[in-house]
PDB file of N, CA and C in Angstrom:
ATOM      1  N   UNK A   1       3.226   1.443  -2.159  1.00  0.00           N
ATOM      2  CA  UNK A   1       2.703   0.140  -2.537  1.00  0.00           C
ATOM      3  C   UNK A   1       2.448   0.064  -4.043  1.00  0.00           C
ATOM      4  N   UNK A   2       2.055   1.156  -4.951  1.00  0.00           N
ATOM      5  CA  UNK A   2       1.942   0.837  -5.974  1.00  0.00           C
ATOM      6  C   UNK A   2       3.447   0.893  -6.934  1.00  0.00           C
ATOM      7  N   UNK A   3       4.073   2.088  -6.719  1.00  0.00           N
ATOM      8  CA  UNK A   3       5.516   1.637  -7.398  1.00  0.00           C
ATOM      9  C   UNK A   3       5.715   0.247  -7.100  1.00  0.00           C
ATOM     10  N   UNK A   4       5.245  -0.758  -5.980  1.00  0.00           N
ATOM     11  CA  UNK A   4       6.097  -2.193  -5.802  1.00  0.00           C
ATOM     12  C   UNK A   4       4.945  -3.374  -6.456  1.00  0.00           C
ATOM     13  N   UNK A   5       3.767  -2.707  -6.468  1.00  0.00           N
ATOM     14  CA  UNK A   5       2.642  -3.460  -7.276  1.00  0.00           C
ATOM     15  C   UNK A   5       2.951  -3.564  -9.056  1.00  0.00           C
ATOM     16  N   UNK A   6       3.412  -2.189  -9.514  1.00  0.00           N
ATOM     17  CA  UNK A   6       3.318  -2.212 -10.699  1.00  0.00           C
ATOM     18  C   UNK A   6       5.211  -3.144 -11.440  1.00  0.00           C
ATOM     19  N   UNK A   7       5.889  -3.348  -9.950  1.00  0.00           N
ATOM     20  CA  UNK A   7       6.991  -4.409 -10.733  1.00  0.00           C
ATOM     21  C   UNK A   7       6.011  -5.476 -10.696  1.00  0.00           C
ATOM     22  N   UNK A   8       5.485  -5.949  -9.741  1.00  0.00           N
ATOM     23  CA  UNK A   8       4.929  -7.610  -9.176  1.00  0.00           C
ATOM     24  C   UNK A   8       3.649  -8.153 -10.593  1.00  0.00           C
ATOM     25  N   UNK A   9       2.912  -7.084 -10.841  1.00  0.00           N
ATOM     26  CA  UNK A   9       2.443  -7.150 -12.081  1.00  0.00           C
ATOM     27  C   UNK A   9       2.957  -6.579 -13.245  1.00  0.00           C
ATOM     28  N   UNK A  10       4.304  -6.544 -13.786  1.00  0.00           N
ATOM     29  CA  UNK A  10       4.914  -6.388 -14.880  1.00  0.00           C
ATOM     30  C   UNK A  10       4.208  -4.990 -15.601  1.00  0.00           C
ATOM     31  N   UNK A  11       3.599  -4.111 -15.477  1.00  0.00           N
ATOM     32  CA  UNK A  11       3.308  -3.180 -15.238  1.00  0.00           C
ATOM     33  C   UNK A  11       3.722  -1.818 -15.978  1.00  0.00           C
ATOM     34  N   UNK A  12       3.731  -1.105 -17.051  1.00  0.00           N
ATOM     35  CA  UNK A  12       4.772  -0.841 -17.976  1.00  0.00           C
ATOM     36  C   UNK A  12       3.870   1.045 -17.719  1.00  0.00           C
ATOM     37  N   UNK A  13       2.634   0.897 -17.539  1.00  0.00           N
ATOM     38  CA  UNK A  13       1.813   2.510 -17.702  1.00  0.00           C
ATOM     39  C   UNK A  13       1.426   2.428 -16.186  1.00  0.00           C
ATOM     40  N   UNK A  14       1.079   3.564 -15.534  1.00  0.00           N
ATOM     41  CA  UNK A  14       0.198   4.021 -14.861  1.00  0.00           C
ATOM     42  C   UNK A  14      -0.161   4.992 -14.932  1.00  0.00           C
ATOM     43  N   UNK A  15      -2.120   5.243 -15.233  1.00  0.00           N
ATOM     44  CA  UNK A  15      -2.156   6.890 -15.577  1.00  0.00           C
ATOM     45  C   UNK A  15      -1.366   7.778 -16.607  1.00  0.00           C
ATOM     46  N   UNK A  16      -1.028   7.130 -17.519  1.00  0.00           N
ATOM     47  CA  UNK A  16      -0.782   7.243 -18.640  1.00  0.00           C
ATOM     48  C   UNK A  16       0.615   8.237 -18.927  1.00  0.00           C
ATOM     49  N   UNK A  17       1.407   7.490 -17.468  1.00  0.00           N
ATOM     50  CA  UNK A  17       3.008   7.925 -17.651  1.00  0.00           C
ATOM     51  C   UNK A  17       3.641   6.666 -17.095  1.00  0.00           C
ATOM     52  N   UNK A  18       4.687   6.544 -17.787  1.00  0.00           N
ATOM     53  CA  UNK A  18       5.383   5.455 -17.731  1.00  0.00           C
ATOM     54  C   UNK A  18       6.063   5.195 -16.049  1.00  0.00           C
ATOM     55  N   UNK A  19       5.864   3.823 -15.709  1.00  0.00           N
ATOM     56  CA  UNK A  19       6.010   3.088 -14.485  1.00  0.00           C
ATOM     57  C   UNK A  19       7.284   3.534 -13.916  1.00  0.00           C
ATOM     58  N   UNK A  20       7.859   3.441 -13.009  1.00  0.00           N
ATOM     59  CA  UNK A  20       9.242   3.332 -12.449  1.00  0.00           C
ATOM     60  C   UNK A  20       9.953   2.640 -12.636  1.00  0.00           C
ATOM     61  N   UNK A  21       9.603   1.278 -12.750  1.00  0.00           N
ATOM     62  CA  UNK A  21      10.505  -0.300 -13.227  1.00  0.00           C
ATOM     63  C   UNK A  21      10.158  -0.304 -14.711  1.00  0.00           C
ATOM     64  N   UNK A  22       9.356   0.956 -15.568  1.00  0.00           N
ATOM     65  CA  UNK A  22       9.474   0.770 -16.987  1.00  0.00           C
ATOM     66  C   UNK A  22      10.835   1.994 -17.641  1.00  0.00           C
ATOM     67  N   UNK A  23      10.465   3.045 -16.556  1.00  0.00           N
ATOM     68  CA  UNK A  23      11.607   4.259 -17.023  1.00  0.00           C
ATOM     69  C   UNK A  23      12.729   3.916 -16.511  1.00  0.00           C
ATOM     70  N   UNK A  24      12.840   3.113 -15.387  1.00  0.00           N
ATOM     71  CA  UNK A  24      14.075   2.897 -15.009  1.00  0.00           C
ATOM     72  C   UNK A  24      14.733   1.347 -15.043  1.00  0.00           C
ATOM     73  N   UNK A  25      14.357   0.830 -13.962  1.00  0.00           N
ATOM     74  CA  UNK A  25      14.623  -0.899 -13.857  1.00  0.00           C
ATOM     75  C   UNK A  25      13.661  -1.619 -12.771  1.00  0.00           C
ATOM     76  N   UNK A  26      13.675  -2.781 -12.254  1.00  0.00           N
ATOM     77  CA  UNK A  26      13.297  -3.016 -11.414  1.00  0.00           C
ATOM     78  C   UNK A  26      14.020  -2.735 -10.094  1.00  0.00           C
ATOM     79  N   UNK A  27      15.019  -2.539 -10.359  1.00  0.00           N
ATOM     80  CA  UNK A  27      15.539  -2.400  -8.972  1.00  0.00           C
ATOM     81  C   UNK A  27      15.977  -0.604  -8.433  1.00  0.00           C
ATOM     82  N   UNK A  28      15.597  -0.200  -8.903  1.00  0.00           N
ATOM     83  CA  UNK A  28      15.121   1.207  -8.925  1.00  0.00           C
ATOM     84  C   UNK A  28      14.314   1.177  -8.545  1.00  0.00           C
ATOM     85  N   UNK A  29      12.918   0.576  -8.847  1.00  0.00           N
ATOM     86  CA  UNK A  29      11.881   0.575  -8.713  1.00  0.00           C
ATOM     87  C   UNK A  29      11.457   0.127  -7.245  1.00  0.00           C
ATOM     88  N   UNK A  30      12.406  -1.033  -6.416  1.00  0.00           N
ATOM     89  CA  UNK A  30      12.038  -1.323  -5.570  1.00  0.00           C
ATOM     90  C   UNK A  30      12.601  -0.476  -4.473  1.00  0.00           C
ATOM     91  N   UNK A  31      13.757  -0.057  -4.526  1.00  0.00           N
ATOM     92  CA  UNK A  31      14.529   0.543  -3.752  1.00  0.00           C
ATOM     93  C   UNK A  31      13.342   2.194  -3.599  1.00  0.00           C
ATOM     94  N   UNK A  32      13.155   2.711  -4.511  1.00  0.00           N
ATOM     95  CA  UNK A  32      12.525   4.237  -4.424  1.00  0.00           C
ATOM     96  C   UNK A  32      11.145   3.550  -4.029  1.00  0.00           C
ATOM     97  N   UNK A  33      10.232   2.523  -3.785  1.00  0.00           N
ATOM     98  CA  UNK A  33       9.059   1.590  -3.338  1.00  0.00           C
ATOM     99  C   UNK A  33       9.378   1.723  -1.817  1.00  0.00           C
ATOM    100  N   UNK A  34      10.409   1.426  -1.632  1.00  0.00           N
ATOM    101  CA  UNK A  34      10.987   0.750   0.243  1.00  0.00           C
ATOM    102  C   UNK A  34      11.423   2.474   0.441  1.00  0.00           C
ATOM    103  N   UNK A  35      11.881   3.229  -0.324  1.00  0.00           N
ATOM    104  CA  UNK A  35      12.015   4.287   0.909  1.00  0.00           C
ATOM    105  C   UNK A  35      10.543   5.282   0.913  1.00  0.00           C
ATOM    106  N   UNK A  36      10.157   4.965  -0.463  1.00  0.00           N
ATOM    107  CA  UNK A  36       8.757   5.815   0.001  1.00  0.00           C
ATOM    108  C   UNK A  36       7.842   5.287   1.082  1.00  0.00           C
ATOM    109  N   UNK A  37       8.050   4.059   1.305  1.00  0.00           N
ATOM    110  CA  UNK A  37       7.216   3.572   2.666  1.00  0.00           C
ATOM    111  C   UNK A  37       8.145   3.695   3.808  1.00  0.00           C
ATOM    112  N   UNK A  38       9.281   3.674   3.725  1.00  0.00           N
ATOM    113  CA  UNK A  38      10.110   4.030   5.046  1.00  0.00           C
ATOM    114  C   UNK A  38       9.869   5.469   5.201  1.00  0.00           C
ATOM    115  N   UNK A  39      10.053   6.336   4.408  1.00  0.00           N
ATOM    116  CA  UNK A  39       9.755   7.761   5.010  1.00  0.00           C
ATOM    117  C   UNK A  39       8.098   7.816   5.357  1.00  0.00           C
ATOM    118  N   UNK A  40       7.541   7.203   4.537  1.00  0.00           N
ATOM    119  CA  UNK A  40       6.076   7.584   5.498  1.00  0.00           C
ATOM    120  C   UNK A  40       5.738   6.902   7.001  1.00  0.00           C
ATOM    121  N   UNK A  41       6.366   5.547   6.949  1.00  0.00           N
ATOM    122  CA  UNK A  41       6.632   4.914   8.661  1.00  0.00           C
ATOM    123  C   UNK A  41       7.162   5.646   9.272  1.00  0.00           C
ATOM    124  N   UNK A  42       8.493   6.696   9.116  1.00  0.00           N
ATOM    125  CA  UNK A  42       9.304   7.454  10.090  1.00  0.00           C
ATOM    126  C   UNK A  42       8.415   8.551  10.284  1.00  0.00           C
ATOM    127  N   UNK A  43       7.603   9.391   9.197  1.00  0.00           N
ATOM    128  CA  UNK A  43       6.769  10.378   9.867  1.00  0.00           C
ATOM    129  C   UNK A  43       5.995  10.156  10.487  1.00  0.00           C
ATOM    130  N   UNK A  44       5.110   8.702  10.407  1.00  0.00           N
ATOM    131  CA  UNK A  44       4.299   8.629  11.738  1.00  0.00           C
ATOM    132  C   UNK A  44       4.469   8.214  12.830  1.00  0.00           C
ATOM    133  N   UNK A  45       5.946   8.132  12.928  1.00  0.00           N
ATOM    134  CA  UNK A  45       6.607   7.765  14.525  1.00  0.00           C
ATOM    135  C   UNK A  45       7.224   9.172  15.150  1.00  0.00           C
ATOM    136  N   UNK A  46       6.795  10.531  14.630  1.00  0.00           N
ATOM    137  CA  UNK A  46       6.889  11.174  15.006  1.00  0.00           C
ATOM    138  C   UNK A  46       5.295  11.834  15.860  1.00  0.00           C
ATOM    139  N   UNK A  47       4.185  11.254  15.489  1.00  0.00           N
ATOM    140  CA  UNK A  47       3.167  11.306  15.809  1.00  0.00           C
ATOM    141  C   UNK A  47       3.149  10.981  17.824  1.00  0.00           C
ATOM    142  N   UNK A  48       2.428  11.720  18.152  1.00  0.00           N
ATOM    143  CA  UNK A  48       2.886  11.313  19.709  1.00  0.00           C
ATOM    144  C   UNK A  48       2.070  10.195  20.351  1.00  0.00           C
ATOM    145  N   UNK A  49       0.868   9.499  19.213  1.00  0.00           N
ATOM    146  CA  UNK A  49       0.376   8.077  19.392  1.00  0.00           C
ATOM    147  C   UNK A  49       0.662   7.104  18.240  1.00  0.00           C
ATOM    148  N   UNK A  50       0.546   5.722  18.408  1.00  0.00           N
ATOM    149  CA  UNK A  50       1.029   5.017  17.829  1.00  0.00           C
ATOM    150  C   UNK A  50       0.438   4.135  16.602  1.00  0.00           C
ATOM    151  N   UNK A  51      -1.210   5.031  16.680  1.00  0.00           N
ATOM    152  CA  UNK A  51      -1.748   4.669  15.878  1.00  0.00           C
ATOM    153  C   UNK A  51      -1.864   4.559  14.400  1.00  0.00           C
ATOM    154  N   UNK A  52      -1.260   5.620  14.357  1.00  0.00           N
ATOM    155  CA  UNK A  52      -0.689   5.718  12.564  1.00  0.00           C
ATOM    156  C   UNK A  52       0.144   4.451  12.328  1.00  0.00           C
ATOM    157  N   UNK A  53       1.049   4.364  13.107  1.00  0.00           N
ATOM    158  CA  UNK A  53       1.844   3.301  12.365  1.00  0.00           C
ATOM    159  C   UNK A  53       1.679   1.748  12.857  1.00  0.00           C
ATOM    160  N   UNK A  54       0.550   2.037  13.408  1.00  0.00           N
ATOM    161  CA  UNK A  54      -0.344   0.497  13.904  1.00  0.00           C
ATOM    162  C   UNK A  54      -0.803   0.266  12.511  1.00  0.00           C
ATOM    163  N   UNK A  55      -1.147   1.030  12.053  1.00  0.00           N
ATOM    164  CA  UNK A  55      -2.259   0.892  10.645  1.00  0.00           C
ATOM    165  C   UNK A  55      -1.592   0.720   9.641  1.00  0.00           C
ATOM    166  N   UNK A  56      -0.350   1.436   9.736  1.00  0.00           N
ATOM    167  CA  UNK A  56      -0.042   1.221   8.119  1.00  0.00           C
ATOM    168  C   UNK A  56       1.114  -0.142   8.487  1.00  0.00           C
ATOM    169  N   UNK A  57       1.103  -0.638   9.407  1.00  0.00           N
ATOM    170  CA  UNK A  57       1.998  -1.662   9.420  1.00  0.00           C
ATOM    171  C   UNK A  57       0.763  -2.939   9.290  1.00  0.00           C
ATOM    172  N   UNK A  58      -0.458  -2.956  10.013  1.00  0.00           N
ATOM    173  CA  UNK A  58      -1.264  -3.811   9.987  1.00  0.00           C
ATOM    174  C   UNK A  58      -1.843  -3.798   8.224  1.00  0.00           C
ATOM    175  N   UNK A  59      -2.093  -2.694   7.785  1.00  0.00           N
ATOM    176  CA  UNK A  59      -2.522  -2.598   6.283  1.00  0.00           C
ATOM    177  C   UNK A  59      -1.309  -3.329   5.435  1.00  0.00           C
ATOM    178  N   UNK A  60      -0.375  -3.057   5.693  1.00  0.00           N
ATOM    179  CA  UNK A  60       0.843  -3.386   5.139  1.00  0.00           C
ATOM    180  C   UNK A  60       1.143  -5.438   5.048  1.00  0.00           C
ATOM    181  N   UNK A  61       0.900  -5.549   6.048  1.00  0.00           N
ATOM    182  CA  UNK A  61       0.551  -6.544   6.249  1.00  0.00           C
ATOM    183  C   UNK A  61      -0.856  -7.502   5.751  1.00  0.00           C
ATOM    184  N   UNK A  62      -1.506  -7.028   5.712  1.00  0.00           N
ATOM    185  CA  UNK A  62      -2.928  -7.618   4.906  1.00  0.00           C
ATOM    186  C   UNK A  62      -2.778  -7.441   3.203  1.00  0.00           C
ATOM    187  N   UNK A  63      -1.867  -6.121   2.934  1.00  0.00           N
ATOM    188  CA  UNK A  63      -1.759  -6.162   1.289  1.00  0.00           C
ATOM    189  C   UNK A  63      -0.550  -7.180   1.019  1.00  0.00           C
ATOM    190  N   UNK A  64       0.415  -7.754   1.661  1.00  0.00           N
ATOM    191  CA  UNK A  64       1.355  -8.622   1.340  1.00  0.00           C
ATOM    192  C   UNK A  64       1.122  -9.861   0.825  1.00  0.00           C
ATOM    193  N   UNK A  65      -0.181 -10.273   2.343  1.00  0.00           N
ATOM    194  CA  UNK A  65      -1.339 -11.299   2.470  1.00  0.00           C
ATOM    195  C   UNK A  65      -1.662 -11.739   1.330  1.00  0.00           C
ATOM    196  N   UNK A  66      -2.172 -10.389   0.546  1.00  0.00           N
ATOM    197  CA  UNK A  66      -3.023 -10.660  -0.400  1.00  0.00           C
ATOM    198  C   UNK A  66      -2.424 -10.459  -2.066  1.00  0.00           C
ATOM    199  N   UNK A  67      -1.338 -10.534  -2.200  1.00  0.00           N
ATOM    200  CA  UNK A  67       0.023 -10.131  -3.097  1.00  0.00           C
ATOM    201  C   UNK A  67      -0.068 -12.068  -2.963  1.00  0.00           C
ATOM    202  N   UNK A  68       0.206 -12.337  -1.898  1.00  0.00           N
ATOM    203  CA  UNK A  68       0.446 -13.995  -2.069  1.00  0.00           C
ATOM    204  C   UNK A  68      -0.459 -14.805  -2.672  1.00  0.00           C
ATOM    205  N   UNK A  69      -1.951 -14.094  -1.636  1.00  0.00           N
ATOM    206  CA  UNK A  69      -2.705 -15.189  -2.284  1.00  0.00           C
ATOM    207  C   UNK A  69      -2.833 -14.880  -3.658  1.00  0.00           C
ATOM    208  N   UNK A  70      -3.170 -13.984  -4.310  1.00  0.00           N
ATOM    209  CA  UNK A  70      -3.290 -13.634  -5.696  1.00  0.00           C
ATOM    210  C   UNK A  70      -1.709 -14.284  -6.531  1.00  0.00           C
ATOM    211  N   UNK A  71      -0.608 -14.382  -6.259  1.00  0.00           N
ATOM    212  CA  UNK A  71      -0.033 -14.766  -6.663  1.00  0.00           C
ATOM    213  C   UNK A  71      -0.113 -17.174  -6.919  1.00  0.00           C
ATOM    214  N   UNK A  72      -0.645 -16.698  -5.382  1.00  0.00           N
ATOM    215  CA  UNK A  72      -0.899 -18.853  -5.405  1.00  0.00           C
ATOM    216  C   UNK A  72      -1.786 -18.919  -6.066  1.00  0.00           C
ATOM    217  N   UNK A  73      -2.600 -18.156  -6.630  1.00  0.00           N
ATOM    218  CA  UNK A  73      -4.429 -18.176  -7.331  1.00  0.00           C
ATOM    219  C   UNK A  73      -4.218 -18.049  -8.696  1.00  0.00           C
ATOM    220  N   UNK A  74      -2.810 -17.416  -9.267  1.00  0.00           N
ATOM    221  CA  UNK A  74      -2.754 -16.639 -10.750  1.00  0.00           C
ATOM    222  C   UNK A  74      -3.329 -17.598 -11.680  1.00  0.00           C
ATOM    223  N   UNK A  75      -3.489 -19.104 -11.315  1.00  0.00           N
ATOM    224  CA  UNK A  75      -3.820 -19.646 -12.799  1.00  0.00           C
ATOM    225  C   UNK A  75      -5.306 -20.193 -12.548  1.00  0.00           C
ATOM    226  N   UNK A  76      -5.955 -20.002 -11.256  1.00  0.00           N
ATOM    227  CA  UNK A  76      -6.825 -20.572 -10.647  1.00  0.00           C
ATOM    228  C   UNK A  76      -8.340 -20.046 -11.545  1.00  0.00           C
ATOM    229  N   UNK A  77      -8.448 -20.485 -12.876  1.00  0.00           N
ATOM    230  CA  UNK A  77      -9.634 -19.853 -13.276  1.00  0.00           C
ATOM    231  C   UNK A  77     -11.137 -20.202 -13.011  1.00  0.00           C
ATOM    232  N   UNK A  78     -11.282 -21.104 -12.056  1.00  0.00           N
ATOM    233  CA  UNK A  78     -12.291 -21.114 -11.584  1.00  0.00           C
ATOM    234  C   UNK A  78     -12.532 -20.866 -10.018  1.00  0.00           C
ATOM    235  N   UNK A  79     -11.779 -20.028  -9.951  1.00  0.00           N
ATOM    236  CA  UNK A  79     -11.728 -19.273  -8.471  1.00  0.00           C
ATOM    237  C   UNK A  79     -13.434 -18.622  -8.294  1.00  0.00           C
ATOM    238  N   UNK A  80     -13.457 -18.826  -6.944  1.00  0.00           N
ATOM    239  CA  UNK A  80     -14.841 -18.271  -6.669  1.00  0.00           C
ATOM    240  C   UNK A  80     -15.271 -16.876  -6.600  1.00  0.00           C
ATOM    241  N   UNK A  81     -16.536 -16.383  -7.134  1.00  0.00           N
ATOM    242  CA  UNK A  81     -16.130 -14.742  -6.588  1.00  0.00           C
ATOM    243  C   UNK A  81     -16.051 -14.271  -5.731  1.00  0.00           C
ATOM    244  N   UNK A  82     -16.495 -15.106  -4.176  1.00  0.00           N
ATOM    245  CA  UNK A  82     -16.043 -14.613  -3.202  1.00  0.00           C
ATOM    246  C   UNK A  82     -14.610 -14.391  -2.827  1.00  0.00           C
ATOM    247  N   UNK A  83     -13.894 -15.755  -3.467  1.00  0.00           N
ATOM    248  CA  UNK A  83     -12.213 -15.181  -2.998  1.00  0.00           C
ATOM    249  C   UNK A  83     -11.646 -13.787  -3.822  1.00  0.00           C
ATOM    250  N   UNK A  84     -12.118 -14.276  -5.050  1.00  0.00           N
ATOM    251  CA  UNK A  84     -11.376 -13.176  -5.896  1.00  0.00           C
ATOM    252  C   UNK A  84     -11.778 -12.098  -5.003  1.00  0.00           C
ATOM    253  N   UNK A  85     -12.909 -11.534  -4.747  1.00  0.00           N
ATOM    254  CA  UNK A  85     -12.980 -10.375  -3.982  1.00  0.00           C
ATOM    255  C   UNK A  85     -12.454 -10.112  -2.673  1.00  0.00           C
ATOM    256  N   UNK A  86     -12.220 -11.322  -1.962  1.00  0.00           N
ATOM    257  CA  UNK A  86     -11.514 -11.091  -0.891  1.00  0.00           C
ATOM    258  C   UNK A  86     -10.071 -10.752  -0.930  1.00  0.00           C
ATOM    259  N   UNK A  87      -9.366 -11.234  -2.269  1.00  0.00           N
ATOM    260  CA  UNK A  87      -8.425 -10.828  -2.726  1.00  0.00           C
ATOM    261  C   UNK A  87      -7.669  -9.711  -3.170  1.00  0.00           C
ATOM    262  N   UNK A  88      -8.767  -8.988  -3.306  1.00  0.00           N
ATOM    263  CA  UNK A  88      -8.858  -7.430  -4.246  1.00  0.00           C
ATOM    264  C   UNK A  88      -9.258  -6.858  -3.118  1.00  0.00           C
ATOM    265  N   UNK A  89      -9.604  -7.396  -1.902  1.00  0.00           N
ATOM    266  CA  UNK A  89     -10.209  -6.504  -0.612  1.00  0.00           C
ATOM    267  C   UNK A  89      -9.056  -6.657   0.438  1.00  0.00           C
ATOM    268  N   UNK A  90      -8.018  -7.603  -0.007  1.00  0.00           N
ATOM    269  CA  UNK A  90      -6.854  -7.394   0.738  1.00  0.00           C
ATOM    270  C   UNK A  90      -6.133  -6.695  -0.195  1.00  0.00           C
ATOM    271  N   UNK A  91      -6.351  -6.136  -0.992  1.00  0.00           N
ATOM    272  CA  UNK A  91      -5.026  -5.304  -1.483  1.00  0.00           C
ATOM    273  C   UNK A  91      -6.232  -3.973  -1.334  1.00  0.00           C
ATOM    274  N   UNK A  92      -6.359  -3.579  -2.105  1.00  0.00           N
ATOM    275  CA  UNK A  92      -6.920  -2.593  -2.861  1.00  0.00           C
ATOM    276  C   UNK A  92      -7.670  -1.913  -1.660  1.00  0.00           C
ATOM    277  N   UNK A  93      -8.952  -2.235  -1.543  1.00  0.00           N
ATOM    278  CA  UNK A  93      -9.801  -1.863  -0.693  1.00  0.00           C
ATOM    279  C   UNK A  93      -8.935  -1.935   0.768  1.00  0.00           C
ATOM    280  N   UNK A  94      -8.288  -2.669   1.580  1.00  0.00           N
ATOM    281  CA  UNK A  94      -7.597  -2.161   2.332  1.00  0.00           C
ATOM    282  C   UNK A  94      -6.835  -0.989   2.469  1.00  0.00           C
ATOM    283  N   UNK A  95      -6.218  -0.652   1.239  1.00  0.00           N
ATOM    284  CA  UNK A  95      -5.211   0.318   0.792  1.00  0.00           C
ATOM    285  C   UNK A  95      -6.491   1.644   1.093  1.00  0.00           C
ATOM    286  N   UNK A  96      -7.099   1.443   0.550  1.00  0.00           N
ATOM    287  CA  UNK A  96      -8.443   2.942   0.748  1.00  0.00           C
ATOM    288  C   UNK A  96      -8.612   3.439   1.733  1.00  0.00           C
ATOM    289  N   UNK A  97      -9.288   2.132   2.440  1.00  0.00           N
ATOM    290  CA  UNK A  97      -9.630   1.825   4.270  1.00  0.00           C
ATOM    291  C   UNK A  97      -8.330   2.782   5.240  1.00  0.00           C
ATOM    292  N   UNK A  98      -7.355   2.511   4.919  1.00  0.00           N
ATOM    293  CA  UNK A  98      -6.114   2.814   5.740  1.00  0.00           C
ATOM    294  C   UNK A  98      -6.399   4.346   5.457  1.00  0.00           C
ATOM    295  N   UNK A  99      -6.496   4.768   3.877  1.00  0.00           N
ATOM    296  CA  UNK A  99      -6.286   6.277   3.280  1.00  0.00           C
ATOM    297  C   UNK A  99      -7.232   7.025   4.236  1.00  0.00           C
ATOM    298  N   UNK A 100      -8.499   6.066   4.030  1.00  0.00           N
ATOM    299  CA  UNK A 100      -9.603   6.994   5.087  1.00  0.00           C
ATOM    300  C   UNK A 100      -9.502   7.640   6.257  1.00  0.00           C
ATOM    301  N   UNK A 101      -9.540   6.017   6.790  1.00  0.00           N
ATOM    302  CA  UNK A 101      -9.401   6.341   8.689  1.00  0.00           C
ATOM    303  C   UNK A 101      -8.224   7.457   9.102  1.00  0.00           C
ATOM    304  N   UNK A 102      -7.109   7.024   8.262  1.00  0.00           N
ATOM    305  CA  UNK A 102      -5.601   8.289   8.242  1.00  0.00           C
ATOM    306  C   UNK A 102      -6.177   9.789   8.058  1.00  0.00           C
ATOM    307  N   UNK A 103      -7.028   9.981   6.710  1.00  0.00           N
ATOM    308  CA  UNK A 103      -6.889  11.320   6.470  1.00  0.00           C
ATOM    309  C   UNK A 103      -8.134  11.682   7.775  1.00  0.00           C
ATOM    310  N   UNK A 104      -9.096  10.809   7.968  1.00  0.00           N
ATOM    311  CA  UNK A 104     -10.478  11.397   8.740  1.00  0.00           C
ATOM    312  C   UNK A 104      -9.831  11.699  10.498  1.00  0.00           C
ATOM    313  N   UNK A 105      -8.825  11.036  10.595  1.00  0.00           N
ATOM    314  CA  UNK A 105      -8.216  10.654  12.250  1.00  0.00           C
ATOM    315  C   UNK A 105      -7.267  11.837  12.047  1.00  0.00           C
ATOM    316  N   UNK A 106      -6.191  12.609  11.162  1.00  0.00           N
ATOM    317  CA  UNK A 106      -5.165  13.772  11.079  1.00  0.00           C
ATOM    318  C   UNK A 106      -6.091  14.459   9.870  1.00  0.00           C
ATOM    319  N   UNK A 107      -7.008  15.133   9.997  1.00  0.00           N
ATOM    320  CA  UNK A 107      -7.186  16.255   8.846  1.00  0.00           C
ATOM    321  C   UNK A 107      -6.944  16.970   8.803  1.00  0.00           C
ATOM    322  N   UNK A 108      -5.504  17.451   9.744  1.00  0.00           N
ATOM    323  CA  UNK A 108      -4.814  18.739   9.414  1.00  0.00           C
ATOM    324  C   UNK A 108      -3.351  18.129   8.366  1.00  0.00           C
ATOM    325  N   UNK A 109      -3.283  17.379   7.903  1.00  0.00           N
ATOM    326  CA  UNK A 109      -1.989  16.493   7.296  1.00  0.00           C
ATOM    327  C   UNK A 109      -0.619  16.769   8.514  1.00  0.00           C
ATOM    328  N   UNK A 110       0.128  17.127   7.678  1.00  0.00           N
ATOM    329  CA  UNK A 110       1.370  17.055   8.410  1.00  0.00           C
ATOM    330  C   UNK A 110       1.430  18.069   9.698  1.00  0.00           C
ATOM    331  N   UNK A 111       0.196  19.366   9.907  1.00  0.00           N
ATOM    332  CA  UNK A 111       0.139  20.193  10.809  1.00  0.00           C
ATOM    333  C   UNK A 111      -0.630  19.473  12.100  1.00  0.00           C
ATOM    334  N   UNK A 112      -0.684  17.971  11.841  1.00  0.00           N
ATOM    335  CA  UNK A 112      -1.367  17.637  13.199  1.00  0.00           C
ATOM    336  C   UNK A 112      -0.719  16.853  14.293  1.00  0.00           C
ATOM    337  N   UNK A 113       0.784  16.477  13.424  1.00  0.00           N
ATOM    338  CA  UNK A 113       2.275  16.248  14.168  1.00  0.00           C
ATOM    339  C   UNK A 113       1.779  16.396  15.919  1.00  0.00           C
ATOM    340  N   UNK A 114       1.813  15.320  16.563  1.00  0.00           N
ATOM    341  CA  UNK A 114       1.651  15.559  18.120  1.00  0.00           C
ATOM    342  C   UNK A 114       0.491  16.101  18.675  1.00  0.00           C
ATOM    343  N   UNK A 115      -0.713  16.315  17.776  1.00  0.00           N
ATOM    344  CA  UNK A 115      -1.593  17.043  17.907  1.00  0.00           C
ATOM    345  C   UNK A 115      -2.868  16.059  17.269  1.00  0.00           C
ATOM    346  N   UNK A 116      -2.682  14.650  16.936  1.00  0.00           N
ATOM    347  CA  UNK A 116      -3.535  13.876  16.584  1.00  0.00           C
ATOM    348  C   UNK A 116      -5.074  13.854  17.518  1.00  0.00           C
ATOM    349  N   UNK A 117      -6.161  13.007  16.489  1.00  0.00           N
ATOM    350  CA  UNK A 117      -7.213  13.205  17.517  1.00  0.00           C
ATOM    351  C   UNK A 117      -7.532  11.636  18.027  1.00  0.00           C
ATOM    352  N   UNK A 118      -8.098  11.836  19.099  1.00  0.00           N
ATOM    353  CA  UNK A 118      -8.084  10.581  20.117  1.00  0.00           C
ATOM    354  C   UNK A 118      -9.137   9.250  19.558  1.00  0.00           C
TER     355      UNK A 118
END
């Protein structure tokens, strides 16, 4: 999500090495974006429940959400602070939320393959 965040916001540094769509192009950028989320969807369909990829498809879905609205809002300067934050709580803070529940639900990482907890 962030290689595809940092084209959508023109995006040139992150962490103080140059972007993917800055070292390379944008379309580099999106293509190596879509398979880093396709290989992480295919490893959790190796999981023997379906919950991993309930989440990152439902998360996936709420950061798109919120890619739009922030995009219909870009000139909106008297936006309220409740949206703005709801905005930044569909991207961002969702993105965390997902990191959590994932690492706290498999804390063995990739050694918990079929062996998830209930």
């Amino acid at each position: 999500t962030l290689v595809h965040d940092d084209i959508l916001d023109g995006a040139k540094v992150r962490r103080r090495v140059a972007c993917v769509n800055e070292r390379w192009d944008n379309q580099v950028a999106v293509l190596l974006g879509d398979f880093l989320y396709a290989r992480a969807f295919a490893l959790s369909t190796d999981l023997s429940s379906r919950l991993c990829s309930r989440i990152l498809a439902e998360t996936t879905r709420r950061i798109c959400v919120g890619e739009i609205d922030q995009a219909a809002s870009r000139y909106d300067f008297e936006m309220p602070q409740a949206r703005y934050e709801s905005i930044a709580g569909a991207k961002t803070a969702c993105l965390y939320a997902a990191a959590c529940e994932l690492g706290a639900r498999y804390p063995g990482g990739h050694h918990e393959l079929g062996r998830e907890m209930s």
